[in-house]
Protein backbone atom coordinates (compact mmCIF):
# COMPACT_ATOMS: atom_id res chain seq x y z
CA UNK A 1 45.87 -100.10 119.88
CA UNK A 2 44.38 -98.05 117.14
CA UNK A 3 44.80 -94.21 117.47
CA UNK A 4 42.50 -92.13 115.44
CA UNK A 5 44.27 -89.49 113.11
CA UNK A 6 43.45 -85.77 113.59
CA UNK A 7 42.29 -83.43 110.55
CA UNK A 8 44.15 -80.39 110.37
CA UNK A 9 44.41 -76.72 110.03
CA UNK A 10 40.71 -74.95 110.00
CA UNK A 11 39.04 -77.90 109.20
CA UNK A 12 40.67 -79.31 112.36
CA UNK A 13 39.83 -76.07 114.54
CA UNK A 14 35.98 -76.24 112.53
CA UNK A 15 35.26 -79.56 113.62
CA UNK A 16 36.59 -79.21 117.22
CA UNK A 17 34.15 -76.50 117.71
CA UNK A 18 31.59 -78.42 116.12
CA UNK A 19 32.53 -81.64 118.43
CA UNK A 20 32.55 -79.15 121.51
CA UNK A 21 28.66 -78.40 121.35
CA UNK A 22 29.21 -74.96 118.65
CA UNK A 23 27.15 -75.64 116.25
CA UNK A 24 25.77 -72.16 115.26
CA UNK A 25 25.51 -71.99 111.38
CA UNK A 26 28.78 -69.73 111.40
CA UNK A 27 30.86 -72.66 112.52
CA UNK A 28 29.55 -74.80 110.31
CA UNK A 29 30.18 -72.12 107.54
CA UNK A 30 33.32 -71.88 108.48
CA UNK A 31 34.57 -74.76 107.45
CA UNK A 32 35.79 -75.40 103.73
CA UNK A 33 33.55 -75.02 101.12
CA UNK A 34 34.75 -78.01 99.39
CA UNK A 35 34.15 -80.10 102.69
CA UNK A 36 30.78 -78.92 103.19
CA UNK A 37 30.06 -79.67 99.54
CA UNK A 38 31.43 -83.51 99.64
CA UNK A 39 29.69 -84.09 103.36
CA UNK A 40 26.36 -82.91 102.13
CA UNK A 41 26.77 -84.70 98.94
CA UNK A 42 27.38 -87.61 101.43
CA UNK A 43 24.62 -86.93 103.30
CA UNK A 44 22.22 -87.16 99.52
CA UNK A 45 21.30 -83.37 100.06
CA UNK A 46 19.48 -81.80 97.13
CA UNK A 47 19.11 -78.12 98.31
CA UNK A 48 18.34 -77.74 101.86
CA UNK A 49 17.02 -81.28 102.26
CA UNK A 50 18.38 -84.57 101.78
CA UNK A 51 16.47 -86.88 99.33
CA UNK A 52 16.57 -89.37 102.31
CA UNK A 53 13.50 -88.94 104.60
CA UNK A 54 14.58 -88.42 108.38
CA UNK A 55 13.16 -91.32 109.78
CA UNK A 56 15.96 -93.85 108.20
CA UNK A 57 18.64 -95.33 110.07
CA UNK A 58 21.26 -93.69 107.92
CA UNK A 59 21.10 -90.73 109.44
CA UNK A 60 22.94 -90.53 113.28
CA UNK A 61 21.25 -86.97 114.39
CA UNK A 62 17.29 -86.57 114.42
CA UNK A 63 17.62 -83.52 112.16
CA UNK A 64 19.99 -85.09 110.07
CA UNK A 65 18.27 -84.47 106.92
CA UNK A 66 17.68 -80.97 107.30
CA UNK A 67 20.33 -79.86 109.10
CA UNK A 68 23.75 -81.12 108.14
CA UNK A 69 26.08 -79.61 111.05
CA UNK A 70 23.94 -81.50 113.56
CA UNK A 71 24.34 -85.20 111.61
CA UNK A 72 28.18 -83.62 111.36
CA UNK A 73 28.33 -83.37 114.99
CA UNK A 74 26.51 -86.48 115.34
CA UNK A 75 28.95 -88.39 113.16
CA UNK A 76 31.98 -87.16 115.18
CA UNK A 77 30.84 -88.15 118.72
CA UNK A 78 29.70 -91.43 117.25
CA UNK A 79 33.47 -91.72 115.84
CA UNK A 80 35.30 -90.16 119.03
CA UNK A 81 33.32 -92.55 121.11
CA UNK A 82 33.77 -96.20 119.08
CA UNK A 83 37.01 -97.46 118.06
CA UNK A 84 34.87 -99.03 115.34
CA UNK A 85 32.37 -96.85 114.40
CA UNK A 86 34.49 -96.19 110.88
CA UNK A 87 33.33 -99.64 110.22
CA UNK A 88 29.85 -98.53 109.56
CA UNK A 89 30.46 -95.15 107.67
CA UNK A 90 33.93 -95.47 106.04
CA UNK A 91 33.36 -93.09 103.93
CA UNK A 92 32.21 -90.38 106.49
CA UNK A 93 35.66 -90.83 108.27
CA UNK A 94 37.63 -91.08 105.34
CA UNK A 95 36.10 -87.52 104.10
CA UNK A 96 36.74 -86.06 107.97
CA UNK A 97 40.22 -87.33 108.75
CA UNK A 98 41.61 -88.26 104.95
CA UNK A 99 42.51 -92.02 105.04
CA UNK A 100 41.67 -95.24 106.69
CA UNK A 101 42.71 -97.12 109.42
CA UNK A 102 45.40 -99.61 108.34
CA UNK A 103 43.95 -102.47 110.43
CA UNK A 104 40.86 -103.88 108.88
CA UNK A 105 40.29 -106.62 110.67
CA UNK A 106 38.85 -104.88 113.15
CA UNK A 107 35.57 -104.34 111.08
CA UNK A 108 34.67 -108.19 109.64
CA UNK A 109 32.08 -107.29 107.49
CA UNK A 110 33.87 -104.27 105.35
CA UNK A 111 37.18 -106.40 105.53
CA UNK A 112 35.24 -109.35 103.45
CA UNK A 113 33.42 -106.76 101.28
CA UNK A 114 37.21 -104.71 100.63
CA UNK A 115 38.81 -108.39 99.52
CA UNK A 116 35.70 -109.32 97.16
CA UNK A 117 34.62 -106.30 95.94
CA UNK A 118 37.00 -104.56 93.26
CA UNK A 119 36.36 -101.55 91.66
CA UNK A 120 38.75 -100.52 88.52
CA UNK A 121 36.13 -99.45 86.52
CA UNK A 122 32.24 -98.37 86.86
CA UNK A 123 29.56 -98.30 84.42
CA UNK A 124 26.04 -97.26 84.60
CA UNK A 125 23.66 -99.59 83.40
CA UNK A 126 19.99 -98.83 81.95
CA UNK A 127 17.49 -102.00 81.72
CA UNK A 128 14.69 -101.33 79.05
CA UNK A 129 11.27 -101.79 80.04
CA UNK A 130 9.40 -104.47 80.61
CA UNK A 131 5.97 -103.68 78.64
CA UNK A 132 3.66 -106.07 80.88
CA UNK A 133 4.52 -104.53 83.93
CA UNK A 134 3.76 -101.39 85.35
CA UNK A 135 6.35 -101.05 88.20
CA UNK A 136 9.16 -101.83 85.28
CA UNK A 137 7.70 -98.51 83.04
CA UNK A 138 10.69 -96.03 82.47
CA UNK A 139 13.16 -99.16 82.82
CA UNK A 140 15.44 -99.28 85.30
CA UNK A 141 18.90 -97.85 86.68
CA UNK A 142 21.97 -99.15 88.23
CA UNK A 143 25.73 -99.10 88.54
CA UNK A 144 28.22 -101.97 88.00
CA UNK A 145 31.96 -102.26 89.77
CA UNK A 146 34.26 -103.98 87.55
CA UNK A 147 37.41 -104.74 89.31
CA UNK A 148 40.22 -107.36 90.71
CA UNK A 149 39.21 -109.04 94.11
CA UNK A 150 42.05 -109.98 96.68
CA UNK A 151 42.42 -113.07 94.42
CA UNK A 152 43.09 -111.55 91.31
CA UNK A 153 40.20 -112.31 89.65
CA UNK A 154 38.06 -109.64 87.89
CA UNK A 155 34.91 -109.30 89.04
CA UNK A 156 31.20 -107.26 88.46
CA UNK A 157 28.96 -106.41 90.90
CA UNK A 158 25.82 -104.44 89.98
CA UNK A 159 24.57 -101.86 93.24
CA UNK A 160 21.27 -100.49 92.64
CA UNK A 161 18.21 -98.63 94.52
CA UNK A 162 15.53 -100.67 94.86
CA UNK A 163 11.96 -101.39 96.14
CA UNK A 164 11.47 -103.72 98.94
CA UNK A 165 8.79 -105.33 97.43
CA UNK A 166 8.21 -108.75 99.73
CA UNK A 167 4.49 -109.21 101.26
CA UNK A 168 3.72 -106.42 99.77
CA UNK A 169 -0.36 -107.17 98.58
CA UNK A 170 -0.83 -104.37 97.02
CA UNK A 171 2.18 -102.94 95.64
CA UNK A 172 1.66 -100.73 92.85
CA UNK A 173 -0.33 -99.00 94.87
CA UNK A 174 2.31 -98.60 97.11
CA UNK A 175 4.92 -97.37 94.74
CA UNK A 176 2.49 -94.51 93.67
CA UNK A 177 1.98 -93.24 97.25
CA UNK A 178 5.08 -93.37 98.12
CA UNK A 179 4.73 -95.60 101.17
CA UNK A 180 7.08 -98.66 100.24
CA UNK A 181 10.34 -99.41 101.86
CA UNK A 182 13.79 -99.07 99.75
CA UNK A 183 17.05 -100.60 100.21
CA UNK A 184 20.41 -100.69 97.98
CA UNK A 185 21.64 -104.00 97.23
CA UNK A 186 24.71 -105.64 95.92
CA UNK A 187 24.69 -108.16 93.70
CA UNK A 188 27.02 -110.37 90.92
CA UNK A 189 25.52 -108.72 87.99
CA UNK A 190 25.89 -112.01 85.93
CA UNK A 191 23.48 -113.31 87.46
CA UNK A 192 21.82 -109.62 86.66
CA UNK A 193 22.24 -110.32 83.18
CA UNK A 194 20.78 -113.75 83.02
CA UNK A 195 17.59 -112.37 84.76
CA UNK A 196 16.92 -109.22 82.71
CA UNK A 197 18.30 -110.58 79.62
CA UNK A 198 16.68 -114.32 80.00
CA UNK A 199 14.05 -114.09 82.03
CA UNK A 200 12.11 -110.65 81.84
CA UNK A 201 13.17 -110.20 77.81
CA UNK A 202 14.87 -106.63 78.97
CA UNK A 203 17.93 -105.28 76.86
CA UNK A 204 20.77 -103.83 78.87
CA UNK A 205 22.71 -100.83 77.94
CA UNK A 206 25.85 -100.04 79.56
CA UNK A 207 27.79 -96.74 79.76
CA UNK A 208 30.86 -96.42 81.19
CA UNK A 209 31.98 -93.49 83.50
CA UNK A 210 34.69 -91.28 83.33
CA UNK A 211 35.86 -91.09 87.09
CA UNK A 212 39.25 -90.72 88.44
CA UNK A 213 40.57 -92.98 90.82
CA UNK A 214 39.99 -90.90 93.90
CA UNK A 215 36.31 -90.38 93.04
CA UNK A 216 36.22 -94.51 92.60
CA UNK A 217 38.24 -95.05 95.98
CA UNK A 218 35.29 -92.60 97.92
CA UNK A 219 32.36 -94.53 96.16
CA UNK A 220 33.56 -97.44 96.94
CA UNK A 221 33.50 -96.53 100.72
CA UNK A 222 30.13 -95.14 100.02
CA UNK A 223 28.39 -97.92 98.62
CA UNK A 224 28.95 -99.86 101.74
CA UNK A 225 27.86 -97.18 104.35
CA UNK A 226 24.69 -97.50 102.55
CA UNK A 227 23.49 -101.41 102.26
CA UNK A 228 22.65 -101.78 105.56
CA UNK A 229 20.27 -99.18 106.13
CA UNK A 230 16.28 -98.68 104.62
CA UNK A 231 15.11 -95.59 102.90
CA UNK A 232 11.68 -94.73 101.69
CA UNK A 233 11.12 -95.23 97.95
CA UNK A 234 8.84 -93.66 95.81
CA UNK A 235 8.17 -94.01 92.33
CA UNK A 236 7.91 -90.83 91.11
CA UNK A 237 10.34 -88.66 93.85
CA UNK A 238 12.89 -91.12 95.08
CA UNK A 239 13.10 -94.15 92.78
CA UNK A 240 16.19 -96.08 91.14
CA UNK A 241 17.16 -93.26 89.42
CA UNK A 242 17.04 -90.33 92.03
CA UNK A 243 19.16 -93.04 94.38
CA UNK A 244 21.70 -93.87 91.73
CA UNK A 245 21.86 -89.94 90.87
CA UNK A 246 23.01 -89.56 94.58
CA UNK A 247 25.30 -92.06 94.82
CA UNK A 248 27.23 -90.64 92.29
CA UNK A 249 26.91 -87.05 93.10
CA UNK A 250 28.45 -88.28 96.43
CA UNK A 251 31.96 -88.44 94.97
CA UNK A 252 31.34 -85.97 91.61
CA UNK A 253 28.68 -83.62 92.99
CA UNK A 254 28.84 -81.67 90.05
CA UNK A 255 27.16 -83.78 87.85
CA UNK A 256 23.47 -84.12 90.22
CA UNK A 257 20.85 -84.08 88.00
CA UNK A 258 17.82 -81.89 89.23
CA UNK A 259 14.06 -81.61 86.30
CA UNK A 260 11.77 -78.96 86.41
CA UNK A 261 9.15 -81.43 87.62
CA UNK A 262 11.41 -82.90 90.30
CA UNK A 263 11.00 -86.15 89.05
CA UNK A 264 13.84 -88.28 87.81
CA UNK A 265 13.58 -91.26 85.30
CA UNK A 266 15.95 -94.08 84.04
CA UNK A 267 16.11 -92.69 80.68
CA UNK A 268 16.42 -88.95 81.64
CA UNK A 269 19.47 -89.78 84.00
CA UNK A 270 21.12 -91.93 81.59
CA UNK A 271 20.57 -89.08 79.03
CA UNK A 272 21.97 -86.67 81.24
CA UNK A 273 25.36 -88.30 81.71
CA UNK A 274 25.74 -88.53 78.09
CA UNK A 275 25.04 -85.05 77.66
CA UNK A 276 27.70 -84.34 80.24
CA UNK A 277 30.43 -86.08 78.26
CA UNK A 278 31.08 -88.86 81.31
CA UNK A 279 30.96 -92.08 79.27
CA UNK A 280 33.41 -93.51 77.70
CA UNK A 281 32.07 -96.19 75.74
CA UNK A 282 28.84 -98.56 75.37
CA UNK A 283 28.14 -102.33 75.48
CA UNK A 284 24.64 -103.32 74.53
CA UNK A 285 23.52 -106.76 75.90
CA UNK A 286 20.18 -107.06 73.79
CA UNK A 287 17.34 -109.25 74.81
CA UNK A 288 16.02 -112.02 71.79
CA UNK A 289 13.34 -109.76 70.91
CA UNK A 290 15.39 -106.81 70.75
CA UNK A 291 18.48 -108.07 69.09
CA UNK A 292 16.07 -108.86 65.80
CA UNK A 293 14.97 -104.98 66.23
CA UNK A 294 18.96 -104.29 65.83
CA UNK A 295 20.07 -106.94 63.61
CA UNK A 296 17.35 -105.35 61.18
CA UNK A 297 18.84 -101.92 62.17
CA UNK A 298 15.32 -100.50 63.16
CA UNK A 299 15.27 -97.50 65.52
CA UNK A 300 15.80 -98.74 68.75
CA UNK A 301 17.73 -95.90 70.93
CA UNK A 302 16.83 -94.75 74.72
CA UNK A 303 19.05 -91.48 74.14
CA UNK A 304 16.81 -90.65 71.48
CA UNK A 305 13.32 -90.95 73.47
CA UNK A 306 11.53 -87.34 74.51
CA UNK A 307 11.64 -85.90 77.67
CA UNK A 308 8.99 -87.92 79.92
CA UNK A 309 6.40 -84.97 80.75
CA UNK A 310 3.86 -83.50 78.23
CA UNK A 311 1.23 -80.71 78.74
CA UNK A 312 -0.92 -79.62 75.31
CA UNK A 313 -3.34 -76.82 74.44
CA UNK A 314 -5.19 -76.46 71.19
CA UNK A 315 -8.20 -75.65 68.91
CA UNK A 316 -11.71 -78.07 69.07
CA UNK A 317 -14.13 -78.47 67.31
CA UNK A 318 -17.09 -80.45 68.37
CA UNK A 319 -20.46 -80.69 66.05
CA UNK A 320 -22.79 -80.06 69.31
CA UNK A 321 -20.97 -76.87 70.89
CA UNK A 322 -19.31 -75.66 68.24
CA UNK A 323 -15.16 -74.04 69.13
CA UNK A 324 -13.90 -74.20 71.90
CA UNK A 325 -9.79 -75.67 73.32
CA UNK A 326 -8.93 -78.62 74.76
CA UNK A 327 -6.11 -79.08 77.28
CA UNK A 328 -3.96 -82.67 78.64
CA UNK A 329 -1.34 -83.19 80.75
CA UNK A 330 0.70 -86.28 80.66
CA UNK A 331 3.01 -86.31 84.00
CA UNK A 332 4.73 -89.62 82.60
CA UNK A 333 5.53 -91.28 80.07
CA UNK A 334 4.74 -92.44 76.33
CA UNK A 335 2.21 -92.51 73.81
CA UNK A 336 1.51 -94.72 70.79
CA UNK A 337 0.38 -92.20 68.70
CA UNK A 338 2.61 -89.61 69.03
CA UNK A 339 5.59 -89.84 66.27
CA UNK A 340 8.43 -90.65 67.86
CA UNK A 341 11.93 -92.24 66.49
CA UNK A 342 13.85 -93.47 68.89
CA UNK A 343 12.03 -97.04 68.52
CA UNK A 344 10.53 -98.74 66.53
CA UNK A 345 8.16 -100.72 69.13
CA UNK A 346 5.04 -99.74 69.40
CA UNK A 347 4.09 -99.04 73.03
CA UNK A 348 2.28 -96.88 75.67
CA UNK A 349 2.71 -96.26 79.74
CA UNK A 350 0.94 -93.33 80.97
CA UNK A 351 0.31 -92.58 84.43
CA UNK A 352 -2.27 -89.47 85.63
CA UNK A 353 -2.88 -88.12 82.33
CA UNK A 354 -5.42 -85.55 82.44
CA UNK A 355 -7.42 -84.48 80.12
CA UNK A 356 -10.08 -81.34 79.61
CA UNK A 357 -12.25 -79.26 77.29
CA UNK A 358 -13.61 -75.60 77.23
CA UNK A 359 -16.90 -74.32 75.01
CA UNK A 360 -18.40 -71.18 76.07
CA UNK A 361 -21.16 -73.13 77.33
CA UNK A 362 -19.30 -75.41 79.74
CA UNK A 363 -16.11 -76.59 80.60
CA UNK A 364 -15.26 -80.01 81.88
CA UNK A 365 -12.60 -82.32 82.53
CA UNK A 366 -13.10 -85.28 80.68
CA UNK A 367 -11.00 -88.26 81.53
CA UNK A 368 -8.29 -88.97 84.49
CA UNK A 369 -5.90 -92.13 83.06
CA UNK A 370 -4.90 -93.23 86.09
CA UNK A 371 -2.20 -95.71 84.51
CA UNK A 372 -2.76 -97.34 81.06
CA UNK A 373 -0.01 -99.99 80.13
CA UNK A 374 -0.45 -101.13 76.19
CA UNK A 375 1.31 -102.63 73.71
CA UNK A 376 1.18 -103.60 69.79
CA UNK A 377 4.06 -106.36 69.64
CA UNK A 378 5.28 -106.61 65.82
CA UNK A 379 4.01 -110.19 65.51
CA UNK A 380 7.41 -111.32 63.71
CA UNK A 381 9.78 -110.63 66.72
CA UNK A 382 7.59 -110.02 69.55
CA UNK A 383 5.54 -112.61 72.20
CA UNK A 384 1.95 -111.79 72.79
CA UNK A 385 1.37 -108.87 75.52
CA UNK A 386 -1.42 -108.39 78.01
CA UNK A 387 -2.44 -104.47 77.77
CA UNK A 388 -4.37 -102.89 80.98
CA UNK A 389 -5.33 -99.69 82.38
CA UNK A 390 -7.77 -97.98 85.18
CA UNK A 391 -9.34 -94.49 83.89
CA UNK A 392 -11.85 -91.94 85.12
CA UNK A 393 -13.96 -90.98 82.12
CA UNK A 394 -17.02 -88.89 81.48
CA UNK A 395 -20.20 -89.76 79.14
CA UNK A 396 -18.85 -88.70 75.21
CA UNK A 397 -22.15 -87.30 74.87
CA UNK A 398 -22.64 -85.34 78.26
CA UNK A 399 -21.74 -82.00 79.20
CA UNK A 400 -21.08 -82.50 83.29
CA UNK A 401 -18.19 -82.74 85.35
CA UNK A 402 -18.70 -86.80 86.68
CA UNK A 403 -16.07 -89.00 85.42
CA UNK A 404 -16.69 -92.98 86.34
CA UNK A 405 -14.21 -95.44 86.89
CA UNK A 406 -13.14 -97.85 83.95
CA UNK A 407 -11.19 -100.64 84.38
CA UNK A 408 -10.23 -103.18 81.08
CA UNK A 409 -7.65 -105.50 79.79
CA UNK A 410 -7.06 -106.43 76.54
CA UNK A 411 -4.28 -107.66 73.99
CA UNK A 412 -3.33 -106.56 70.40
CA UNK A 413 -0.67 -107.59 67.15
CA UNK A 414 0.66 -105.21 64.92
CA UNK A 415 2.04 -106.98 61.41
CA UNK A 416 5.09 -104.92 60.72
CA UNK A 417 7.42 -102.17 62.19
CA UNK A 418 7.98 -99.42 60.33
CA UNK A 419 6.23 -97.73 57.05
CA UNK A 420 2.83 -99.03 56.74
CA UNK A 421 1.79 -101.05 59.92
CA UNK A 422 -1.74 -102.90 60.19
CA UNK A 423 -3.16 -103.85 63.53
CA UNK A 424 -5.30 -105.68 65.27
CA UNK A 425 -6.89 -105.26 69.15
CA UNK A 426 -9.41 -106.63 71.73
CA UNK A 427 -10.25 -105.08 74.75
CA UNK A 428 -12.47 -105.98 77.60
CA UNK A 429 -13.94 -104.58 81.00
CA UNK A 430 -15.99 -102.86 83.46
CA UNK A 431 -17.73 -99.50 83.74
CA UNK A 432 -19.36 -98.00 86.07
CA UNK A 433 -21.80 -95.57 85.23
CA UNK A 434 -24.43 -93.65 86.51
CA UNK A 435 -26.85 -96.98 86.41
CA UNK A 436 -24.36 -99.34 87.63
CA UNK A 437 -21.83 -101.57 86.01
CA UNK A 438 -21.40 -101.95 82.56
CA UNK A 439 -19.51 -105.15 80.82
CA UNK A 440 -17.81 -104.49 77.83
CA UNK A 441 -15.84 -105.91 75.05
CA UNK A 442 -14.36 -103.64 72.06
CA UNK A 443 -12.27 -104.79 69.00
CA UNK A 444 -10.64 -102.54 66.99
CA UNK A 445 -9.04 -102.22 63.84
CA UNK A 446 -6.17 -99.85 62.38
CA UNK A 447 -2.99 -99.11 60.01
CA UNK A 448 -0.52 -96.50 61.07
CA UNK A 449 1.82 -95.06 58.72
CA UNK A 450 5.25 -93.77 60.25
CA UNK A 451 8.39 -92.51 58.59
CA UNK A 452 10.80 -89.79 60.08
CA UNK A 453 10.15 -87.53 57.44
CA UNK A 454 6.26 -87.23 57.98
CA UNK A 455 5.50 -88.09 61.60
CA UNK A 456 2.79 -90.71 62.20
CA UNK A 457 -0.55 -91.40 61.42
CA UNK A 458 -2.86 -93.76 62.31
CA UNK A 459 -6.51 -94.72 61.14
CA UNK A 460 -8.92 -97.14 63.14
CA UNK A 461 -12.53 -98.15 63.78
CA UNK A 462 -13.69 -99.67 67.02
CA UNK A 463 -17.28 -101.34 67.86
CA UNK A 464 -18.41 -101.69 71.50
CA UNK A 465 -20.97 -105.16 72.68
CA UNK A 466 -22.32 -103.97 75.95
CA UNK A 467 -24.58 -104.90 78.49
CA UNK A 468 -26.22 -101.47 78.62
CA UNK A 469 -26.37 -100.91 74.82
CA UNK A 470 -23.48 -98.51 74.42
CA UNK A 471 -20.15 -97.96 76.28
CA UNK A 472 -20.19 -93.80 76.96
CA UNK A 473 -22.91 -93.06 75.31
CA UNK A 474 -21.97 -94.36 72.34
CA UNK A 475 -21.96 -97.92 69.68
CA UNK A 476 -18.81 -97.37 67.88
CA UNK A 477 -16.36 -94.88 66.88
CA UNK A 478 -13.55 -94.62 63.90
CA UNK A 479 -10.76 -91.82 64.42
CA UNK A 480 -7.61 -90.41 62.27
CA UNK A 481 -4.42 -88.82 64.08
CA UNK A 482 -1.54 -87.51 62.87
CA UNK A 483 1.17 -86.50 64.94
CA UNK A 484 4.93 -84.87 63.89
CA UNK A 485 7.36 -83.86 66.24
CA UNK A 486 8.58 -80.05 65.06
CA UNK A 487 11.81 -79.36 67.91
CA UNK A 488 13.62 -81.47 70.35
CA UNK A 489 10.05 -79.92 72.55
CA UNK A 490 7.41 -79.54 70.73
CA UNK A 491 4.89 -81.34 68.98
CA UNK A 492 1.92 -80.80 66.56
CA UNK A 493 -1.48 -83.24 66.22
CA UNK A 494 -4.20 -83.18 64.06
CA UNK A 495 -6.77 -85.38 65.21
CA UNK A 496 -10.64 -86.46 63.92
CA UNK A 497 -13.32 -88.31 65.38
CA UNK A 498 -16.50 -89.88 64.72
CA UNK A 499 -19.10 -91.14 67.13
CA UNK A 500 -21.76 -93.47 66.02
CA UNK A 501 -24.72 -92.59 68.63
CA UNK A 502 -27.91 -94.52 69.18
CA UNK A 503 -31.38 -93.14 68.52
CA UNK A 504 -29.29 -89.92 68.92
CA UNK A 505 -27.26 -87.40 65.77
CA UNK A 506 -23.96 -88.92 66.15
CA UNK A 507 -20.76 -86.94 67.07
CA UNK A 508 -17.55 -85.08 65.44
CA UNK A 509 -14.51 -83.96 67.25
CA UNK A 510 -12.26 -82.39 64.86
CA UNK A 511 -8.59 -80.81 67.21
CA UNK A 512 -5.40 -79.43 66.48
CA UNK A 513 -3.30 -79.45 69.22
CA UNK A 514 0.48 -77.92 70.16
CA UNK A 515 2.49 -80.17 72.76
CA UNK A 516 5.63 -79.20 74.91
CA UNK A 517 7.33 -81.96 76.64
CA UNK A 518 9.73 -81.23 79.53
């Protein structure tokens, strides 16, 4: 018959109290500080709160996410009580009493996944982006587990946070509000590989931790406490990244990555591990697309991309009103005009970009970009793209407040990819303005010129066909933009516009901007 081992010393006399019904916050406190930290990291706490809402199963006390001596107390009458209640938090009891039991066949399901499942070696993997799809923007995150199985064989097996996305109708809409279910799964990642690689045209680069065998040993018994049990997932708060960020903190708390904004991306996790000196080494498994870009030795580098939040403030000039500023926040992500190495693809996912403008005779916010997804593909090593977007906008010539909803879709080819690149871009949809809906189609033509040395500009003129005459108030427009990065932060444009106005003096917009990105 099994007999459960005993911790020892305070954490022993700690725990006992805490079992016993003492769980005032100087009990608790009184345990070690290095327990405490490796139970909450356990638990997924960032702060006071764990990143897990309280309503999942994972948790054993109501309060469990806000209060970890009660899930601690929770966790040790569930353990006292059930000879095999290791079996579905190993890692829990492993941290409390310091080792396993020796029998495992008492616990079916972990015994297969301990004989199939090795793990010598762990390596975190970052899928690029899939430019036709929304819920793919900022890529996505995972870990693999290389190892020998109880076979000898070596074998990998990719764990990642992800969205539960079946008979879900309208689920982009659900990964904005937050209100989707997540799970973590386990998979063989060659069949990982053949999907993102094959399938979805996504490159894969893998990094390789630096974690000691003990740290390995304790994620391994985390990984399986956690694939049975559903946690909310949200795109921006508590997506693939901020999952795989507390996975690993679990075992090497030390490393948690925490932004300003408290959102965390692919890239900006993967970026943070290579800042903190944890990889070892890097295997890039390059979609076809992709491995032209590198074969060609064009920029092509997720390490290199800018941090994923931009807010700018500059001078305007507009021919009606004379100064005044504009302002524009960009929450997440990219933007095709904005020089930028680290690829040489030209693309653009935004997501609640705001924009506004102040003259001393009014001030106005003048568009809400809701999410815009578009693409230029290089037409010699990319496949045609479908571009979209929704947007809030306000009449180009008006001086109120209303913004009206915007919806289009569109495609575009770009006939080079770096230096001097010519393009080419239709775009169609529906507007709703103040007299109803108005059908559009735009086409518009442009050359940017990029090098690392001067930033990027780009030149274009687009004409509007409408059924209501115009599209905003206006026929047709042409534009010039130059962006150039100046720090690792900041950024400076210089941008022009032209309006071409109906029965009306058309209209100038002349704007130098300064951009931070955080």
């Amino acid at each position: 018959m099994f007999k459960k081992p005993k911790p020892c010393g305070i954490l022993l006399s700690a725990l006992m109290a805490l079992q016993a019904g003492d769980i005032s916050a100087a009990s608790y406190n009184d345990l070690p500080e290095s327990f405490r930290t490796g139970w909450e990291a356990l638990l997924h706490y960032n702060g006071a709160e764990s990143v897990i809402s309280g309503g999942s199963s994972f948790f054993l006390s109501p309060n469990g996410n806000t209060a970890p001596d009660l899930e601690l107390e929770s966790t040790m009458d569930f353990l006292e009580k059930n000879p095999k209640a290791w079996c579905v938090y190993p890692a829990r009891y492993y941290l409390i009493y310091g080792r396993l039991p020796e029998d495992f066949s008492v616990c079916p399901d972990f015994y297969e996944y301990s004989r199939n499942i090795g793990i010598e070696k762990l390596s975190v993997v970052f899928a690029s982006e899939d430019e036709t799809s929304p819920i793919s923007t900022m890529g996505h995150v995972f870990i693999v587990l290389e190892g020998k199985n109880s076979r000898g064989l070596t074998k990998r097996h990719n764990f990642g946070f992800v969205a539960d996305t079946e008979g879900s109708a309208s689920l982009f809409w659900n990964f904005l509000t937050g209100s989707i279910i997540g799970r973590y799964t386990l998979t063989p990642y060659d069949d990982t590989i053949y999907r993102y690689i094959s399938e979805e045209h996504r490159t894969l680069w893998e990094y390789e931790l630096n974690l000691g065998p003990d740290e390995l040993r304790m994620l391994f018994l985390h990984l399986y406490e956690l694939k049975t049990h559903k946690i909310s997932y949200s795109f921006f708060t508590n997506n693939c990244a901020t999952g795989l960020n507390r996975v690993i903190a679990a075992v090497k708390p030390e490393i948690a990555y925490s932004s300003a904004t408290n959102i965390v991306t692919p890239v900006e996790y993967v970026k943070h591990i290579n800042r903190q000196n944890l990889t070892s080494g890097i295997i890039i498994r390059p979609s076809e697309t992709d491995k032209l870009y590198l074969e060609k030795e064009l920029p092509l580098n997720p390490l290199k991309s800018p941090p994923t939040s931009r807010i700018s403030a500059g001078y305007l000039y507009d021919s009606r009103y004379g100064s005044g500023m504009s302002f524009d926040f960009l929450p997440l992500y990219s933007d095709l005009h904005e020089d930028s190495s680290y690829t040489s693809k030209i693309n653009q996912s935004q997501f609640l970009r705001i924009s506004a403008e102040i003259f001393p005779e009014h001030a106005r916010i003048t568009g809400l970009r809701i999410i815009d997804i578009h693409s230029l593909p290089n037409i010699n090593y990319e496949k045609f793209k479908i571009n979209f977007g929704l947007d809030l906008h306000s009449d180009v010539t008006g001086t109120g407040g209303k913004l009206y909803p915007d919806l289009h879709t569109g495609t575009g080819i770009a006939f080079s990819s770096y230096g001097f690149i010519p393009y080419i871009e239709t775009d169609g949809g529906i507007h709703y303005e103040k007299g109803g809906a108005n059908f559009y189609a735009s086409l518009t033509g442009g050359l940017m010129y990029r090098s690392g040395s001067f930033g990027r500009m780009t030149a274009y003129a687009r004409s509007y066909a409408a059924t209501e005459n115009d599209y905003r108030g206006f026929k047709s427009a042409i534009a010039l933009i130059y962006s150039k990065q100046l720090s690792e932060n900041f950024w400076l444009k210089i941008n022009g516009e032209h309006f071409f106005i109906k029965n009306s003096s058309n209209l100038t917009k002349i704007g130098t901007e300064i951009s931070f990105r955080f």
